[in-house]
C-alpha atoms as a PDB file:
ATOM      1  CA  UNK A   1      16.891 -67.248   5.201  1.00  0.00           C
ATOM      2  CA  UNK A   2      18.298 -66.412   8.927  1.00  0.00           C
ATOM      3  CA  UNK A   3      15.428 -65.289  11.507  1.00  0.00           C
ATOM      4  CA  UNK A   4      18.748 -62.713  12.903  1.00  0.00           C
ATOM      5  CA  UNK A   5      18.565 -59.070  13.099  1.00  0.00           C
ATOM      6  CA  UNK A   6      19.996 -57.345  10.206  1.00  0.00           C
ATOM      7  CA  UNK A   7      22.533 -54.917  11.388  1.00  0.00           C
ATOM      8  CA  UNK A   8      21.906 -51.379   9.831  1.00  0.00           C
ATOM      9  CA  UNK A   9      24.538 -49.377  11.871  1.00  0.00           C
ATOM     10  CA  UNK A  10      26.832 -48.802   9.124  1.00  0.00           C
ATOM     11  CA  UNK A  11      24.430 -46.194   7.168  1.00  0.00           C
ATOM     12  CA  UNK A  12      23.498 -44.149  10.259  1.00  0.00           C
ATOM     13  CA  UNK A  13      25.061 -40.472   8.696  1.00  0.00           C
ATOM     14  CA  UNK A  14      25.296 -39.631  12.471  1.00  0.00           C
ATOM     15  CA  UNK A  15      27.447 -42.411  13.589  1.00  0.00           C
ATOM     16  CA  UNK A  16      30.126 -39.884  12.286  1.00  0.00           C
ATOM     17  CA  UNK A  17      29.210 -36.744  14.392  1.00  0.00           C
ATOM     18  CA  UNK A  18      32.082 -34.461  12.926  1.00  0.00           C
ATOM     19  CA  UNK A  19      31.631 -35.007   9.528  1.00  0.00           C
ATOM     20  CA  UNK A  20      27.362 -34.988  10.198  1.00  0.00           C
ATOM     21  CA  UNK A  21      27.717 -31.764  11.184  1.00  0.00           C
ATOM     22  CA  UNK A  22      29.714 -31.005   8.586  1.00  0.00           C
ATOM     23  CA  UNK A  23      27.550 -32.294   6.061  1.00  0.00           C
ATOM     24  CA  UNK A  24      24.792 -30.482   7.913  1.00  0.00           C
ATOM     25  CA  UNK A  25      26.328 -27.175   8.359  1.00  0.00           C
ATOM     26  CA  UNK A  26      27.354 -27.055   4.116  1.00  0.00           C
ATOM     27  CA  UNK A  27      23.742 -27.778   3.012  1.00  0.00           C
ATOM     28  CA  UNK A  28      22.658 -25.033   4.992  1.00  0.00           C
ATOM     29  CA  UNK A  29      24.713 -22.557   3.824  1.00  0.00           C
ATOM     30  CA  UNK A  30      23.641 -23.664   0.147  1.00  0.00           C
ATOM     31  CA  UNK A  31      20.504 -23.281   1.257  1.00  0.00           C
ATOM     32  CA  UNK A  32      20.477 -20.353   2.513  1.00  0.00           C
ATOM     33  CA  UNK A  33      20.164 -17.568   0.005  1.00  0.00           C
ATOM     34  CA  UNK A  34      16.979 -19.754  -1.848  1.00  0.00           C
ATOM     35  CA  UNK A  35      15.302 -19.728   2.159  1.00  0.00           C
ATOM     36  CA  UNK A  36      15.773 -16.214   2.502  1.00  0.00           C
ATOM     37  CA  UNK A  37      14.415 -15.060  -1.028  1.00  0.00           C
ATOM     38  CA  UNK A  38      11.358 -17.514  -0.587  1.00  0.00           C
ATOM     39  CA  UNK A  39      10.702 -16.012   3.037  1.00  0.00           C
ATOM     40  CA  UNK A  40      11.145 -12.422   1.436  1.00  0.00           C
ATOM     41  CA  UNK A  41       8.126 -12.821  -1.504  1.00  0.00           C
ATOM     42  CA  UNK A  42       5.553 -15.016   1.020  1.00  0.00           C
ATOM     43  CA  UNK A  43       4.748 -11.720   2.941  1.00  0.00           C
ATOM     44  CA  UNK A  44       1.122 -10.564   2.296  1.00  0.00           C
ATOM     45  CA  UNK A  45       2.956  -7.163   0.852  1.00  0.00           C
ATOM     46  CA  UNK A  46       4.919  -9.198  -1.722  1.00  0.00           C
ATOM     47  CA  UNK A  47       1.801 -11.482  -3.247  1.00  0.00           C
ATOM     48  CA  UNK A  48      -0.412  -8.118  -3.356  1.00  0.00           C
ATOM     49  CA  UNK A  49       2.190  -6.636  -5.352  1.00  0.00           C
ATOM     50  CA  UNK A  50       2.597 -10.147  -7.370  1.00  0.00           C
ATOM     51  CA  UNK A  51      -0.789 -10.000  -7.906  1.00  0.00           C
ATOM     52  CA  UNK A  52      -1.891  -6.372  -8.295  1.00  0.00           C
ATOM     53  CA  UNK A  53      -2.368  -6.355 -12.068  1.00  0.00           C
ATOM     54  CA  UNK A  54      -4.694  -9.297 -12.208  1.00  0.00           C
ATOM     55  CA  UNK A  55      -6.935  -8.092  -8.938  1.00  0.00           C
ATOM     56  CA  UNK A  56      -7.110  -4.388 -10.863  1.00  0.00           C
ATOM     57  CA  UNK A  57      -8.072  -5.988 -14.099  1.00  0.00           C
ATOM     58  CA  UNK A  58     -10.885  -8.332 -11.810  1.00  0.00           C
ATOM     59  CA  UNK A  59     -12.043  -5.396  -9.812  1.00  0.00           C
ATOM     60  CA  UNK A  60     -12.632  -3.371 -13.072  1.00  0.00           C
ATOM     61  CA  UNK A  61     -14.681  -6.218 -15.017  1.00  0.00           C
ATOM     62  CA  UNK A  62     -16.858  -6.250 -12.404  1.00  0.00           C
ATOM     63  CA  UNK A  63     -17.480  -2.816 -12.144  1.00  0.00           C
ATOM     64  CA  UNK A  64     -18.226  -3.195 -16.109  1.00  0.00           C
ATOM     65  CA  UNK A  65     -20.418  -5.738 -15.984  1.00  0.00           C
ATOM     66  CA  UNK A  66     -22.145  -4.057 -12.721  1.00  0.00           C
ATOM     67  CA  UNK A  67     -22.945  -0.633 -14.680  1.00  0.00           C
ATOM     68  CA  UNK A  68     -23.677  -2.415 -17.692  1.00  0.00           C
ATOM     69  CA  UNK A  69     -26.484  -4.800 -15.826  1.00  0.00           C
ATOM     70  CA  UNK A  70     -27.520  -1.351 -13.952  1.00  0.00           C
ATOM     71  CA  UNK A  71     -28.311   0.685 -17.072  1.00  0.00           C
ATOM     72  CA  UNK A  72     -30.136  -2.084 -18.870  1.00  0.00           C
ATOM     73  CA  UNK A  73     -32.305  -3.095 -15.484  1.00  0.00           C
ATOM     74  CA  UNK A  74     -33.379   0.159 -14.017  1.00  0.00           C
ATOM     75  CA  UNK A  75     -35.438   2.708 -16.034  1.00  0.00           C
ATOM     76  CA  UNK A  76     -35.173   6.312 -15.798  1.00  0.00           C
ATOM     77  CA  UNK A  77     -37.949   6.546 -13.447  1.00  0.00           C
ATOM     78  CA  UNK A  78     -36.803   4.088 -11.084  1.00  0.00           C
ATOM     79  CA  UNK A  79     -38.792   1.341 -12.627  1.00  0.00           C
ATOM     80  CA  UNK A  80     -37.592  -2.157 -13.383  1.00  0.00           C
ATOM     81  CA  UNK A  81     -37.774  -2.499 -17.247  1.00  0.00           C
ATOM     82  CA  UNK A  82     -36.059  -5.398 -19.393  1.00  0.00           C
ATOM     83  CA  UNK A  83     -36.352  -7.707 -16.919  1.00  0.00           C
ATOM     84  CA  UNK A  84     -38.280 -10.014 -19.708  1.00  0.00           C
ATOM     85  CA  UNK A  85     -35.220  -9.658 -21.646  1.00  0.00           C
ATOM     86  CA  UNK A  86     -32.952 -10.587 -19.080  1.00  0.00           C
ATOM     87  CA  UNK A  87     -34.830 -13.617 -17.836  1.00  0.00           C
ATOM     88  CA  UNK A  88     -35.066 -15.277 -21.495  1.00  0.00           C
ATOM     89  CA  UNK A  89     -30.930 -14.437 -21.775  1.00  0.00           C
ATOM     90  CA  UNK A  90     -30.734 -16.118 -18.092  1.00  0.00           C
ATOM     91  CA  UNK A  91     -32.866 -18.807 -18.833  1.00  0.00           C
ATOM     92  CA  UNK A  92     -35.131 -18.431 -16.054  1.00  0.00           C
ATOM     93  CA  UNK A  93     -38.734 -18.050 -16.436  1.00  0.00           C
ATOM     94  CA  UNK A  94     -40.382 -13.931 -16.890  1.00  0.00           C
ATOM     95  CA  UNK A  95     -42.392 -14.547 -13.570  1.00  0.00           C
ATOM     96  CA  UNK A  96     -39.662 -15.589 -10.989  1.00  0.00           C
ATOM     97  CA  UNK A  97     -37.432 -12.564 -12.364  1.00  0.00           C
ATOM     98  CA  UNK A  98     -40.105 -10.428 -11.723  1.00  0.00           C
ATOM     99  CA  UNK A  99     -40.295 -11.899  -7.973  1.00  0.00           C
ATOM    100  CA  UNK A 100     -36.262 -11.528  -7.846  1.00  0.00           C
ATOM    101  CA  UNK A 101     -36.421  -7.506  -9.206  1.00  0.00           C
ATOM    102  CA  UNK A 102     -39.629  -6.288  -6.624  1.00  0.00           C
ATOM    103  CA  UNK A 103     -38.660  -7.978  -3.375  1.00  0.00           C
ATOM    104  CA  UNK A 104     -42.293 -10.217  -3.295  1.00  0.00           C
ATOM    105  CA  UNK A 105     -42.700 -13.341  -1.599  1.00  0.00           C
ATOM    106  CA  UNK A 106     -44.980 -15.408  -4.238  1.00  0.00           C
ATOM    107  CA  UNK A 107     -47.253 -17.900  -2.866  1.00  0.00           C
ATOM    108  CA  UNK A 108     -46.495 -21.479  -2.730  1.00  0.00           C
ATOM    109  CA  UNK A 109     -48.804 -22.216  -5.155  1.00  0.00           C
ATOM    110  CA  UNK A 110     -48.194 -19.763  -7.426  1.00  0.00           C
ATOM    111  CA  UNK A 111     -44.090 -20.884  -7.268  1.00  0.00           C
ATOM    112  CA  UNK A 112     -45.719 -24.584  -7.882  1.00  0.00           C
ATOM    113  CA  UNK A 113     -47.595 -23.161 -11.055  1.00  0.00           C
ATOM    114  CA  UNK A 114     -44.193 -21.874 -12.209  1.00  0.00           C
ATOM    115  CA  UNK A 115     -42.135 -25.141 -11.945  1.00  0.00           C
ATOM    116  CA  UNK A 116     -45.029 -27.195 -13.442  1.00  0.00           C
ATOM    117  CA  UNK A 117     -44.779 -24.812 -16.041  1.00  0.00           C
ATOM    118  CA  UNK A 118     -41.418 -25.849 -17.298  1.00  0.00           C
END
């Protein structure tokens, strides 16, 4: 083992600047046509068209599900009604839904009563 420096000139690909920029000037030109496709479908235009299939079929599932949840909440008269039924699908106990659906602040103990209670 020698404590010189190891010479590493010979692979420097500039050391020939001529046939660098050669090398340089091909690749880019190979290149090119890929670049310019990928730069033409990253605008936000391209990825909302990419996508506009998917985002309608989204957007309408919620609506679904949003009407659905709507008709089986509110009553005819304005009244909350199911909301039993909906809290035993949820899992969540018949008291704290009926909090969620009127807008009430319960007491702390009474929100203590309903945890012991599970």
């Amino acid at each position: 083992m020698s404590d010189d420096a190891i010479d590493f000139s010979p692979l420097d690909p500039t050391a020939d600047t001529g046939h660098f920029e050669s090398l340089v000037a091909r690749i880019t030109a190979a290149a090119r046509p890929e670049l310019e496709r990928r730069r033409l479908q990253s605008s936000v235009w391209w990825q909302m068209v990419r996508w506009r299939r998917p985002m309608l079929a989204a957007a309408a599932m919620i609506v679904l599900v949003s009407l659905t949840m709507a008709q089986i909440v509110r009553s005819p008269a304005g009244n909350l009604e199911g909301t039993g039924q909906i809290a035993g699908t949820l899992g969540i106990p018949t008291a704290l839904a009926g909090w969620l659906a009127s807008d009430t602040l319960p007491a702390p103990s009474q929100m203590l009563f309903l945890i012991e209670e599970e």
